[in-house]
C-alpha atoms as a PDB file:
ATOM      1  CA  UNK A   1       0.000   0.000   0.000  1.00  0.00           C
ATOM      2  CA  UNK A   2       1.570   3.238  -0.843  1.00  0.00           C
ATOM      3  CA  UNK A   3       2.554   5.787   1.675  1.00  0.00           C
ATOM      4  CA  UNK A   4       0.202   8.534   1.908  1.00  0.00           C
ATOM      5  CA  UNK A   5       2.498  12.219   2.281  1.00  0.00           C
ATOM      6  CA  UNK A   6       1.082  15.497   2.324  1.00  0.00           C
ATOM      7  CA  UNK A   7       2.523  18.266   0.336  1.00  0.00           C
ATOM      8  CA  UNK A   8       1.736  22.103   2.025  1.00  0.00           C
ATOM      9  CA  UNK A   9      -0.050  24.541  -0.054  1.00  0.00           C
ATOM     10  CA  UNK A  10      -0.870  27.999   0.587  1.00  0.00           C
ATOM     11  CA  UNK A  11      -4.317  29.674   0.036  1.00  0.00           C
ATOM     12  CA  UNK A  12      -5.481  33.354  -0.691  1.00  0.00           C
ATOM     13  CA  UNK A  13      -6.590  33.157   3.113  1.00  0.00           C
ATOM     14  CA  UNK A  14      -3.658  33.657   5.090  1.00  0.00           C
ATOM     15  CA  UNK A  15      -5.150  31.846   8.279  1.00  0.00           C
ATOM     16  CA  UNK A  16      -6.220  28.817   6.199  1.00  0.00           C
ATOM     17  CA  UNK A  17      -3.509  26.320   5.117  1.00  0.00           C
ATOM     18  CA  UNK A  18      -3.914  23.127   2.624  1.00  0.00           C
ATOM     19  CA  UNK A  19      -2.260  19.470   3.522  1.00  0.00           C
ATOM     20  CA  UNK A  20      -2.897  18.054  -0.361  1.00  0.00           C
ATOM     21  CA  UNK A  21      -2.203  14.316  -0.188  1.00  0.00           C
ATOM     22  CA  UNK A  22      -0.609  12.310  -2.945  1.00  0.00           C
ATOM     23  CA  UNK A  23      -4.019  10.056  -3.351  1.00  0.00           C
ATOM     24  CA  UNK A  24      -7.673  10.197  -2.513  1.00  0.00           C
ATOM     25  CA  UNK A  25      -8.865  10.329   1.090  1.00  0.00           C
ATOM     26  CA  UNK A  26     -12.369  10.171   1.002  1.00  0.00           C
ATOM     27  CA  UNK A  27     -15.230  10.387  -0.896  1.00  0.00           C
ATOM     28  CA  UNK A  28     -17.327  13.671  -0.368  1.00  0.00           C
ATOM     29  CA  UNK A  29     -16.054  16.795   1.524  1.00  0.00           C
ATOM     30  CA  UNK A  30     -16.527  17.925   4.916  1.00  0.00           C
ATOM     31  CA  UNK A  31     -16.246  20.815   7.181  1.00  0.00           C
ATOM     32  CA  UNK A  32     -16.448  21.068  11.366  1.00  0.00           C
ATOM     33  CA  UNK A  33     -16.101  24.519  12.725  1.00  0.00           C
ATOM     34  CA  UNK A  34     -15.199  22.648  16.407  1.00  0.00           C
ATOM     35  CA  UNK A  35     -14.994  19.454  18.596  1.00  0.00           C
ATOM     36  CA  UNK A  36     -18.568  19.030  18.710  1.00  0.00           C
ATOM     37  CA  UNK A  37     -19.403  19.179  15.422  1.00  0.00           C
ATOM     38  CA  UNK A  38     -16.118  16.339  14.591  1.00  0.00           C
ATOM     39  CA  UNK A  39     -17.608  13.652  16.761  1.00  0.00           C
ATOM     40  CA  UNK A  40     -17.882  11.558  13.573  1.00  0.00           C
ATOM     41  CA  UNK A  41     -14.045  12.005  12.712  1.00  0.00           C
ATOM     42  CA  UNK A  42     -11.721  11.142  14.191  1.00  0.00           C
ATOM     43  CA  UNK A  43      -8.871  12.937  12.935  1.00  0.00           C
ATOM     44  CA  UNK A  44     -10.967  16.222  13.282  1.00  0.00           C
ATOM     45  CA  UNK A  45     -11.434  15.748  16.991  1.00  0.00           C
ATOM     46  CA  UNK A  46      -7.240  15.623  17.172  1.00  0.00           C
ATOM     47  CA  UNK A  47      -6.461  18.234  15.767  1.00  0.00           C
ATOM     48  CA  UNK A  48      -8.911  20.256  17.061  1.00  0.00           C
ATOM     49  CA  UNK A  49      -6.933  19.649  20.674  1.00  0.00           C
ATOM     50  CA  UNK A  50      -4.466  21.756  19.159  1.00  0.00           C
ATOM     51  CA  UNK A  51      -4.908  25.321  20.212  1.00  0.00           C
ATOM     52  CA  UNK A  52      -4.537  27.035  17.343  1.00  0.00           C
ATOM     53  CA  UNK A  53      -7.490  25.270  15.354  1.00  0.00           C
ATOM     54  CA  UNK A  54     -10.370  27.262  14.331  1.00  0.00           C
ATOM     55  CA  UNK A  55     -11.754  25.330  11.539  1.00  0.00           C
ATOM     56  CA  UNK A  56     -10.992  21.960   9.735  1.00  0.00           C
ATOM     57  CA  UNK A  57     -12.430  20.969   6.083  1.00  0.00           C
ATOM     58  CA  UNK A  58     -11.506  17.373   4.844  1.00  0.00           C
ATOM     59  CA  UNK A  59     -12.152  16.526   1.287  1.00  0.00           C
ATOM     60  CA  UNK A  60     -11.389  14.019  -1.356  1.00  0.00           C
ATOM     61  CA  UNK A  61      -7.835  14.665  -1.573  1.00  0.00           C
ATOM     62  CA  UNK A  62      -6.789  17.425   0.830  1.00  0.00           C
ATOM     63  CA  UNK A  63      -7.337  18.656   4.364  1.00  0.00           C
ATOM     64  CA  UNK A  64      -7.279  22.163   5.266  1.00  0.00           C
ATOM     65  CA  UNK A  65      -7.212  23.982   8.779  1.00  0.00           C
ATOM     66  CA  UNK A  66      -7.901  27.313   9.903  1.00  0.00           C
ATOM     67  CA  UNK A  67      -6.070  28.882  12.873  1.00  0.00           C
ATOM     68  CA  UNK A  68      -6.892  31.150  15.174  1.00  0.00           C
ATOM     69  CA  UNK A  69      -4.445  34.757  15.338  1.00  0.00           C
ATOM     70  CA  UNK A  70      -2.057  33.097  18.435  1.00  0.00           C
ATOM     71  CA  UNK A  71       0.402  31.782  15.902  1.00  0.00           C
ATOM     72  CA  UNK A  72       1.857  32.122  12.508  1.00  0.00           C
ATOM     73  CA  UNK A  73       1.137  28.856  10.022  1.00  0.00           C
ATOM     74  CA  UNK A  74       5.224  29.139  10.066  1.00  0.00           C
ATOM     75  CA  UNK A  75       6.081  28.037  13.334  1.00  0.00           C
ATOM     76  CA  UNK A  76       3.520  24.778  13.069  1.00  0.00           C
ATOM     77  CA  UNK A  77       3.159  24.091   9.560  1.00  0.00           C
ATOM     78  CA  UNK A  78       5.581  21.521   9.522  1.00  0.00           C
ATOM     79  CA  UNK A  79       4.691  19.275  12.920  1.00  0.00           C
ATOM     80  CA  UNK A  80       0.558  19.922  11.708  1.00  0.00           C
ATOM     81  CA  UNK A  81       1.845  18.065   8.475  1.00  0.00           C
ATOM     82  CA  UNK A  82       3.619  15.188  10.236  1.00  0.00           C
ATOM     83  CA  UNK A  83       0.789  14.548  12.758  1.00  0.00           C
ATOM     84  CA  UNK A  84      -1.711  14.329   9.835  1.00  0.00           C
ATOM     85  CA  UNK A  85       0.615  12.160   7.887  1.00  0.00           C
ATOM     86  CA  UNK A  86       1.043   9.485  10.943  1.00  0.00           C
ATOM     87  CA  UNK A  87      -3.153   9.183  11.580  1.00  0.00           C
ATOM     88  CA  UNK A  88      -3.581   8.839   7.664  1.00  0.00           C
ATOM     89  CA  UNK A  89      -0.417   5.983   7.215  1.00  0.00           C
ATOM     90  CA  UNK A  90      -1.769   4.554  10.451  1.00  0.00           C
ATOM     91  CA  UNK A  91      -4.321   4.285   8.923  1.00  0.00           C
ATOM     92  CA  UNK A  92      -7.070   6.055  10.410  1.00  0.00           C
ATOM     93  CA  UNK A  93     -10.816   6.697   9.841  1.00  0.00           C
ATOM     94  CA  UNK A  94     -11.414  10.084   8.266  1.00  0.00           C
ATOM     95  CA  UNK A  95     -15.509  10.105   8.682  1.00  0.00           C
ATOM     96  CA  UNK A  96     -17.603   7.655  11.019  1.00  0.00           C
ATOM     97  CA  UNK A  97     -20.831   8.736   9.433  1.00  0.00           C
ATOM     98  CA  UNK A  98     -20.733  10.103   6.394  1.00  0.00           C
ATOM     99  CA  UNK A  99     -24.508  11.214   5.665  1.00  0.00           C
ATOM    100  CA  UNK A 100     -24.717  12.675   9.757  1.00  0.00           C
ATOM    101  CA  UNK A 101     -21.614  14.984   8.617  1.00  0.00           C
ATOM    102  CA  UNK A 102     -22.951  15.991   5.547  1.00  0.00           C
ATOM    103  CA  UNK A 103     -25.501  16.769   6.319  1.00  0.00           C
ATOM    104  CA  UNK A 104     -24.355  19.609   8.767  1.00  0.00           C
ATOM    105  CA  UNK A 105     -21.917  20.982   6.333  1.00  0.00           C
ATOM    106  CA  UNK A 106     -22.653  24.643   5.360  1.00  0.00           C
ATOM    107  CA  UNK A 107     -21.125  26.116   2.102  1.00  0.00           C
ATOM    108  CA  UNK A 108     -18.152  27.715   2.292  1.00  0.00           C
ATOM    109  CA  UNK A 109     -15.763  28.791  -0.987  1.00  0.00           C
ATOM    110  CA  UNK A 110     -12.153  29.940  -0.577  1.00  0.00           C
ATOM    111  CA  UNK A 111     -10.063  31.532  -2.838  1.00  0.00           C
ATOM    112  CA  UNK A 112      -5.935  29.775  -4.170  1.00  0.00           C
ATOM    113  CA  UNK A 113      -3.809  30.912  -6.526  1.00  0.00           C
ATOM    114  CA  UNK A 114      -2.878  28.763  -9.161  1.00  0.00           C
ATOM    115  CA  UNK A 115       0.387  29.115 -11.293  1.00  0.00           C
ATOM    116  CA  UNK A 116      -1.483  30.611 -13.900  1.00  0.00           C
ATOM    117  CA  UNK A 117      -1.617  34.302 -13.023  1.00  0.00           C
ATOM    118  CA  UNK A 118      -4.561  35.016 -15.020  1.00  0.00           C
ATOM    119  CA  UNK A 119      -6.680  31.978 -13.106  1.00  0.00           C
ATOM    120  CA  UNK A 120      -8.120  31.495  -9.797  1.00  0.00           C
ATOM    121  CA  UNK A 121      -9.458  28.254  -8.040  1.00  0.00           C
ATOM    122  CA  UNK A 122     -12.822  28.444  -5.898  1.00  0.00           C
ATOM    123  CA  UNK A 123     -12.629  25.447  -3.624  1.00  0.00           C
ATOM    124  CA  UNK A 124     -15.676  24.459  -2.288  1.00  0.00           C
ATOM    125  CA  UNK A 125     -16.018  22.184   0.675  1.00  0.00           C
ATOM    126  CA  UNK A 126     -18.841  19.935  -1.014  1.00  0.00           C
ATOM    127  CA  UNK A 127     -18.827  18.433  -4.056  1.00  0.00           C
ATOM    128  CA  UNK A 128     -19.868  20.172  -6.895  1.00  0.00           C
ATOM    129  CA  UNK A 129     -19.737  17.682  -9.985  1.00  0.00           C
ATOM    130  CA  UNK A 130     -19.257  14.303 -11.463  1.00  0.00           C
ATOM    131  CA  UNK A 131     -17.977  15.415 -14.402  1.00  0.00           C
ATOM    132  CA  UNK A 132     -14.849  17.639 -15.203  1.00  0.00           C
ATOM    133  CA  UNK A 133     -15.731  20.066 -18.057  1.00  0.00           C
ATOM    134  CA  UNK A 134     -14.518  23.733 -19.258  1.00  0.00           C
ATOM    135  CA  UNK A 135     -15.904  26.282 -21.326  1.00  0.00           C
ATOM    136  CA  UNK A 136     -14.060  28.674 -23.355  1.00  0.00           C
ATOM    137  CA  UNK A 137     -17.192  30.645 -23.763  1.00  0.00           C
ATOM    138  CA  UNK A 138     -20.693  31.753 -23.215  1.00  0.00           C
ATOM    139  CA  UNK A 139     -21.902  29.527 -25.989  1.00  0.00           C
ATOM    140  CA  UNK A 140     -20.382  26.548 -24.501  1.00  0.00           C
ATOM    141  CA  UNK A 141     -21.831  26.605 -21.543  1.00  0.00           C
ATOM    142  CA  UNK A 142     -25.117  26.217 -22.143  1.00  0.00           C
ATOM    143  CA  UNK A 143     -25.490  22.945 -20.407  1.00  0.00           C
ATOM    144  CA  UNK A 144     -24.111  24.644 -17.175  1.00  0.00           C
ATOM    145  CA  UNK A 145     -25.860  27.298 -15.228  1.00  0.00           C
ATOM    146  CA  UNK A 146     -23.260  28.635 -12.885  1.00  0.00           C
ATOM    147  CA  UNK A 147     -20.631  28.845 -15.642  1.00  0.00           C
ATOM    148  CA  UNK A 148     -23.413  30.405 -17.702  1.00  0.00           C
ATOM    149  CA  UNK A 149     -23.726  33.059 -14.539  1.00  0.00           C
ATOM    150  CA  UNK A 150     -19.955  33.481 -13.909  1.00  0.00           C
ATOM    151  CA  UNK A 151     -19.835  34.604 -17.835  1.00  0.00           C
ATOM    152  CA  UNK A 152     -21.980  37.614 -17.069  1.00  0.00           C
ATOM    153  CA  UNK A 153     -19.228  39.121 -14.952  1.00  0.00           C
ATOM    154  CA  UNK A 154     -17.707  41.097 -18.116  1.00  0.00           C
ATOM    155  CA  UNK A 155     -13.957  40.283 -16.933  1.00  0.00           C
ATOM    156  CA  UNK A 156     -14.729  36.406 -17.136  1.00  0.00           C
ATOM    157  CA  UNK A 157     -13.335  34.786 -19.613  1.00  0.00           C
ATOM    158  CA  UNK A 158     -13.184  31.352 -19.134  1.00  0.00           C
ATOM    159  CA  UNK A 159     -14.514  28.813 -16.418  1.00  0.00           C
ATOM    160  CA  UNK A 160     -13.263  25.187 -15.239  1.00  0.00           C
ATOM    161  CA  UNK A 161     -15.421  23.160 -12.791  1.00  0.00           C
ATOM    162  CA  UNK A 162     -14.166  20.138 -11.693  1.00  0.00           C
ATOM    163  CA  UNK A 163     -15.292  17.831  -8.373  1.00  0.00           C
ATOM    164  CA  UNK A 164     -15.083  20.145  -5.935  1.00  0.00           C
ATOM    165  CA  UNK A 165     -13.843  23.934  -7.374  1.00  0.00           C
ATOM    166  CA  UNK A 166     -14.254  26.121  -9.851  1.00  0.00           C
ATOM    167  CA  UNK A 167     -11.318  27.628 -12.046  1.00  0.00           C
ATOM    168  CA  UNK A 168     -12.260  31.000 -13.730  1.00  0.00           C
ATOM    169  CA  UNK A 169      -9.684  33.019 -15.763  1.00  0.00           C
ATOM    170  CA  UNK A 170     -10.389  36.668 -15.879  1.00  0.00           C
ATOM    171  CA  UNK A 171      -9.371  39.273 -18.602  1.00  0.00           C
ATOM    172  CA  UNK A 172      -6.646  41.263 -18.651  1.00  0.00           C
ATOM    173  CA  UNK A 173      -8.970  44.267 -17.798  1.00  0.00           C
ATOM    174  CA  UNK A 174      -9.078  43.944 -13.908  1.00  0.00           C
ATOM    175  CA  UNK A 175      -6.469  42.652 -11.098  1.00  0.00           C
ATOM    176  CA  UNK A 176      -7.416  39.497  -8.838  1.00  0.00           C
ATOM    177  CA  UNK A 177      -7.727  41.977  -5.852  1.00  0.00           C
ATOM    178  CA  UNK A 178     -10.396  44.171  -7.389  1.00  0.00           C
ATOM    179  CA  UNK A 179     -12.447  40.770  -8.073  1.00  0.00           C
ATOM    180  CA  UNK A 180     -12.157  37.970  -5.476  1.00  0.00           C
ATOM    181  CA  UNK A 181     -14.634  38.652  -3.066  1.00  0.00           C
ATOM    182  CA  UNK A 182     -17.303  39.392  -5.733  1.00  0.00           C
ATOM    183  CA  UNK A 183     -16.686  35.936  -7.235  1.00  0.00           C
ATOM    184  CA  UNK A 184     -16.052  33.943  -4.278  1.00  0.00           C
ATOM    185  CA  UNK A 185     -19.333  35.152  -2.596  1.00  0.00           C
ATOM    186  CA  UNK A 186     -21.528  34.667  -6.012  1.00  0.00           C
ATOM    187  CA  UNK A 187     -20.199  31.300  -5.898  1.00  0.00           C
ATOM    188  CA  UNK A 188     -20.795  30.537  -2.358  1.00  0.00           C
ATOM    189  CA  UNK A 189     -24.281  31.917  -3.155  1.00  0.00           C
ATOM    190  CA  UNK A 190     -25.375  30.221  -5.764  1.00  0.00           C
ATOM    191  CA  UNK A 191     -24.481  26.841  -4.597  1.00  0.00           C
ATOM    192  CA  UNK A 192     -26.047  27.682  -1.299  1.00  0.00           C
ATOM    193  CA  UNK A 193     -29.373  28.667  -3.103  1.00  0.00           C
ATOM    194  CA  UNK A 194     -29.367  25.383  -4.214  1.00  0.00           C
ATOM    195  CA  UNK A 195     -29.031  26.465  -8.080  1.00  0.00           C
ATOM    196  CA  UNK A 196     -28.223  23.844 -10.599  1.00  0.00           C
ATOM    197  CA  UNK A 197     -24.514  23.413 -11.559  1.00  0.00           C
ATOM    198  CA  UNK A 198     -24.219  21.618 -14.296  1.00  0.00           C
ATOM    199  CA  UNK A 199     -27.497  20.004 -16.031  1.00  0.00           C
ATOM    200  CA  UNK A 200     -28.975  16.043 -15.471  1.00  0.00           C
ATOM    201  CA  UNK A 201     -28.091  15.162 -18.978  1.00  0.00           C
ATOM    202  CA  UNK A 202     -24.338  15.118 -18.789  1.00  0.00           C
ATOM    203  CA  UNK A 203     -23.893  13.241 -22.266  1.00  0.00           C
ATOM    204  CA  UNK A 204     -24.467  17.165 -23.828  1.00  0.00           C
ATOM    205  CA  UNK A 205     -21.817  18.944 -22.029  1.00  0.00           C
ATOM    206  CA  UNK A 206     -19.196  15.281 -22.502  1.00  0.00           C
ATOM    207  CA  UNK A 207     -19.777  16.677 -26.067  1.00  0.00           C
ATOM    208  CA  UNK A 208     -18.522  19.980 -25.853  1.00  0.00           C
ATOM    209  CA  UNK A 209     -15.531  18.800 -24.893  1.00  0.00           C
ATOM    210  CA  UNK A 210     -12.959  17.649 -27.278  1.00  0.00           C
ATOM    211  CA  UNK A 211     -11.405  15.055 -25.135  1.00  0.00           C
ATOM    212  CA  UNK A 212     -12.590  11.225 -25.422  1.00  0.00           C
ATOM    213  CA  UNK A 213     -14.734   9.677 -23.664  1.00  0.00           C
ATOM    214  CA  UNK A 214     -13.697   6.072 -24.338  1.00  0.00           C
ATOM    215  CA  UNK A 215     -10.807   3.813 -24.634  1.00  0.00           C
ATOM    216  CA  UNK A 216     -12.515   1.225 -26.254  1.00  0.00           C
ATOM    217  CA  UNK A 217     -10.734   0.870 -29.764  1.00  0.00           C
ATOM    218  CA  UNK A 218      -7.652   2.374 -28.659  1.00  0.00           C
ATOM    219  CA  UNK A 219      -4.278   1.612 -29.386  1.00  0.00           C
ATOM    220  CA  UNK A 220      -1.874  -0.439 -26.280  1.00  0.00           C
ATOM    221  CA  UNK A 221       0.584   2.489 -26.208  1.00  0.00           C
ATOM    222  CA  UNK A 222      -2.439   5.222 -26.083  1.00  0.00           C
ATOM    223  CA  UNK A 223      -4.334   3.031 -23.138  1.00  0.00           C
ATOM    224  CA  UNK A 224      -0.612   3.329 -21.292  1.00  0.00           C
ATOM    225  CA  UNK A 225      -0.219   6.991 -21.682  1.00  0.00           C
ATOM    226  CA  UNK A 226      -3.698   7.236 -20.328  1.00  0.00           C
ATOM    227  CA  UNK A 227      -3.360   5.504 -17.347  1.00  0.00           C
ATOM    228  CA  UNK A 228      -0.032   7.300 -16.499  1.00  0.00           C
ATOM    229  CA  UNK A 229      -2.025  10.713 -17.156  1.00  0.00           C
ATOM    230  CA  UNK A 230      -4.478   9.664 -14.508  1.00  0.00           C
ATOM    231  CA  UNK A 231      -2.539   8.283 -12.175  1.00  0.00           C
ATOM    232  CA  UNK A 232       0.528  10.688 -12.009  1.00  0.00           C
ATOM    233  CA  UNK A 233      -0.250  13.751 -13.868  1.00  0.00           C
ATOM    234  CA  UNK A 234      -4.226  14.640 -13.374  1.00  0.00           C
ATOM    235  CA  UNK A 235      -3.821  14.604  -9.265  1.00  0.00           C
ATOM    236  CA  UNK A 236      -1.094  17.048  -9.258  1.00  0.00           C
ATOM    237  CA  UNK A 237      -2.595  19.274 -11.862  1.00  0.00           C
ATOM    238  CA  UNK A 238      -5.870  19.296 -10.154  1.00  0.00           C
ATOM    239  CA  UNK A 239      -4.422  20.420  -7.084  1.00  0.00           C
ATOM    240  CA  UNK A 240      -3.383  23.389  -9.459  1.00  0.00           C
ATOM    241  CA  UNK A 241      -6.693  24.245 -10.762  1.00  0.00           C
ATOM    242  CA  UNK A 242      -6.315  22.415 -13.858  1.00  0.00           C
ATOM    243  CA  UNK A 243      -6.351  19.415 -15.648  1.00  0.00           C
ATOM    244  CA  UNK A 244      -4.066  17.623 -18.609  1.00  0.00           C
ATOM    245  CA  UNK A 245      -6.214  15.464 -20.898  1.00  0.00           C
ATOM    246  CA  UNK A 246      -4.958  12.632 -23.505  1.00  0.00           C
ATOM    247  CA  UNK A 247      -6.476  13.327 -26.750  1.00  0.00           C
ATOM    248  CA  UNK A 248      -4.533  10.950 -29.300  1.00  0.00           C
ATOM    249  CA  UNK A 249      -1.521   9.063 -29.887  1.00  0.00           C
ATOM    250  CA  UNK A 250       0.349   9.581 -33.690  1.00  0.00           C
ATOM    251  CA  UNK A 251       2.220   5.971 -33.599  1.00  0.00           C
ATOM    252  CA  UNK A 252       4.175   7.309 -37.195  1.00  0.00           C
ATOM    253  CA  UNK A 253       5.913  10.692 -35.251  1.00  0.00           C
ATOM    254  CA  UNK A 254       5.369   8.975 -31.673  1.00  0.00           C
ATOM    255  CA  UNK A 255       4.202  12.072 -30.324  1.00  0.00           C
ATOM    256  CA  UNK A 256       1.109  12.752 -27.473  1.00  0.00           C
ATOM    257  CA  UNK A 257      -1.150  15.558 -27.570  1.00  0.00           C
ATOM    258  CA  UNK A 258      -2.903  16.656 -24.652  1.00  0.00           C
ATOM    259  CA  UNK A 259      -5.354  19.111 -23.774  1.00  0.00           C
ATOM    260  CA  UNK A 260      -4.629  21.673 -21.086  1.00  0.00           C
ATOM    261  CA  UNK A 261      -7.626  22.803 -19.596  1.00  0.00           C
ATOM    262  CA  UNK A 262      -8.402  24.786 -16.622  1.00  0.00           C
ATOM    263  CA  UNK A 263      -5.448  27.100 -14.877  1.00  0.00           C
ATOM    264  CA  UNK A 264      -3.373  24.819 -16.886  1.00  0.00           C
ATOM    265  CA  UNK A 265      -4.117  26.614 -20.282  1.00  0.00           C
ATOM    266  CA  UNK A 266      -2.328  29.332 -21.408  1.00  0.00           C
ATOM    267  CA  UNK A 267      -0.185  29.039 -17.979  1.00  0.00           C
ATOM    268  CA  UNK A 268       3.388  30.445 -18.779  1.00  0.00           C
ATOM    269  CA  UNK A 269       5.059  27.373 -16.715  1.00  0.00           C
ATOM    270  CA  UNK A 270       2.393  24.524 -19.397  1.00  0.00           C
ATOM    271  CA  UNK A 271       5.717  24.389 -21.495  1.00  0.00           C
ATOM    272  CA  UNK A 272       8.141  23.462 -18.814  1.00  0.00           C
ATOM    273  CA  UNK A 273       5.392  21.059 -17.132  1.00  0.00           C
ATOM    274  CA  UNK A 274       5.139  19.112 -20.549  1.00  0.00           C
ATOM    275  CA  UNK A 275       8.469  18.932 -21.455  1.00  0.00           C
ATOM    276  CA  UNK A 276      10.328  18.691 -18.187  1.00  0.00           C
ATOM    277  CA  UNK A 277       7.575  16.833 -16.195  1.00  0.00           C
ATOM    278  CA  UNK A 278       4.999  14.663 -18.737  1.00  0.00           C
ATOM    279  CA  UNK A 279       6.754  14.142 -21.776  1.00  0.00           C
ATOM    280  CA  UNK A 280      10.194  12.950 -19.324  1.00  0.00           C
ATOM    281  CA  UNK A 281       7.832  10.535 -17.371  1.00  0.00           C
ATOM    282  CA  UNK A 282       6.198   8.933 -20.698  1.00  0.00           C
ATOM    283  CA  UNK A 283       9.747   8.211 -22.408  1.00  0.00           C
ATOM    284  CA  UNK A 284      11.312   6.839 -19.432  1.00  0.00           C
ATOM    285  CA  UNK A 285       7.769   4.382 -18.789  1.00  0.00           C
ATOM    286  CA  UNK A 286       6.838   3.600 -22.004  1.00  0.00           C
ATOM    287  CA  UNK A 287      10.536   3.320 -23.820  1.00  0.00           C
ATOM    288  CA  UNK A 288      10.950   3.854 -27.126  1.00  0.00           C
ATOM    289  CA  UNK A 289       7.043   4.620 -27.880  1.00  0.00           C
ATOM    290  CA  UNK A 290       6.999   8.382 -27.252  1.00  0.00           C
ATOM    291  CA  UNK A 291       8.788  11.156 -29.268  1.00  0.00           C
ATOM    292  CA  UNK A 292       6.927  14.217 -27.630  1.00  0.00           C
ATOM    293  CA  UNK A 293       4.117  15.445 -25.806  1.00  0.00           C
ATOM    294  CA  UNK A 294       2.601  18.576 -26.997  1.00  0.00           C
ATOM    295  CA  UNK A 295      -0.512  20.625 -26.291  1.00  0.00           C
ATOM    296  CA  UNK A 296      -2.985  20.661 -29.097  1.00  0.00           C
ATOM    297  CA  UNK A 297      -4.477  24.039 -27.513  1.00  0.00           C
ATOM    298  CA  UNK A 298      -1.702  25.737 -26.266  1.00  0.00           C
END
C-alpha cells in the first residue's frame, strides 16, 4: 500500500492552510467549525486539541485547517503536516458517518492561486460535480448554469469546474484583488441557493468537450499513456486548478497531444510542465514509444 504524504499549499486566506495528499482520502467533503461538530471524525477531533485550530475541512484529496491569530502557520506548519501524515499511514478513519456529517456541512468557498496568473481556483467544501468540463465561452456553456452566470461578470473569460472547485480566468482588464470577493461570494451563493450546476443530462456537455470519452478501440501504447495521465499527472494538476487530458496518440511521429484545460491553459510554466515533467515521465515508462508530448491548444 503506498505511503500517503502530504505536500503544504498555501491559500489566498492567510489563516487557512492546505495538507494536499498524494491520493484520494475520502469520498465527499466535509467541514467542522469545532470538537462538537467532529464527533464523527476522528482525525478532526485531534487536531482540534491543538490550540490554534479554528476550523478543519476534509475533502477528497486534501485537508485544510484554519487557525486562530495566536500563531503564525510558520512556526507549526511543519509538525501539523507530520501529525496528519502518521493518523492517515496509520491508517485512520477520516468520517464515522458520512450522511450525519454531511448533512451539517454549510457552504463555504475559498479563494488559491494557481500558477497561472490570469486563473483562480474556488474550492468548495462539497462536491460540486461528477464530471470535469470547461468552457471557453458563453456559448459553450449552455449545459451549465453557474458557468453560464460566472460569464456575465464582463472580466470572465473562461470557467473550469471540476469535483469540488471552480477555475475562472479573468481578462486582462481587472487585477485578482479588485475581483475575489465578488466571485467567491456569487459562488458561495449560488451553490447555497441550491441552483443547478451543471445540467442532469451530462452526455451534452461530454460533447462539448474535445477530449474522449472512451478507450474502447484504442491503441496499447495510447491506453498506457492514459493511465499514467491519470494516475501521475491529473492529481497534481488538479491540485493546481487544472487538468491535462490525452487526446490521441500519432504511432508514425510517436508524439502525445494533450489538452490543457483549466489554470493549466495558457499558464506560462504549461511548457516546462510538458516537457520537463509529462513528456520525461512517458519516455522513461513507455521506452521507445513516445517522441513528444505537446498541447494541441496551447
Amino acid at each position: 500500500m503506498e505511503t500517503i504524504s502530504l505536500k503544504i499549499e498555501k491559500t489566498t486566506t492567510n489563516t487557512i492552510l492546505k495538507f494536499t495528499a498524494n491520493s484520494v482520502l475520502i469520498s465527499g467533503s466535509y467541514q467542522f467549525n469545532n470538537i462538537d461538530e467532529a464527533k464523527n471524525s476522528p482525525l478532526a477531533q485531534q487536531l482540534f486539541q491543538l490550540p490554534f485550530v479554528k476550523r478543519v475541512f476534509i475533502s477528497a484529496n486534501f485537508i485544510a485547517i484554519e487557525r486562530f491569530d495566536i500563531v503564525h502557520w510558520s512556526d507549526v506548519q511543519e509538525e501539523v503536516k507530520e501529525q496528519i501524515e502518521v493518523y492517515l499511514n496509520n491508517p485512520g478513519v477520516l468520517v464515522l458517518d458520512e450522511t450525519k456529517s454531511q448533512q451539517k456541512i454549510p457552504i463555504e468557498i475559498y479563494a488559491e492561486s494557481t500558477p497561472n496568473p490570469a486563473v483562480l481556483k474556488f474550492v468548495a467544501n462539497k462536491k460540486l460535480v461528477e464530471l470535469d468540463v470547461e468552457f471557453k465561452n458563453l456559448e459553450s456553456a449552455k449545459n451549465a448554469p453557474l458557468a453560464v452566470a460566472l460569464f456575465n461578470f464582463p472580466y470572465v473569460k473562461e470557467v473550469y469546474i471540476s469535483e469540488n472547485y471552480v477555475s475562472v480566468t479573468k481578462s486582462d482588464t481587472v487585477e485578482w484583488e479588485e475581483i475575489t470577493i465578488e466571485i467567491r461570494s456569487f459562488i458561495r451563493e449560488y451553490i447555497a441557493e441550491g441552483k443547478t450546476i451543471i445540467e442532469a443530462n451530462l452526455q451534452q456537455v461530454k460533447d462539448t468537450q474535445t477530449t474522449p470519452n472512451t478507450t474502447t478501440n484504442l491503441d496499447d501504447v495510447s491506453k498506457q499513456v492514459i493511465n499514467l495521465i491519470d494516475q501521475y499527472v491529473k492529481p497534481a494538476v488538479a491540485a493546481d486548478g487544472g487538468n491535462i487530458a490525452f487526446q490521441s496518440y500519432d504511432a508514425t511521429t510517436q508524439t502525445v497531444n494533450v489538452i490543457l484545460q483549466g489554470a493549466c491553459s495558457g499558464c506560462p510554466s504549461s511548457t516546462v510542465t510538458l516537457k520537463n515533467g509529462i513528456e520525461n515521465m512517458l519516455k522513461q515508462l513507455i521506452p521507445g514509444k513516445i517522441s513528444q508530448v505537446v498541447a494541441v491548444n496551447f
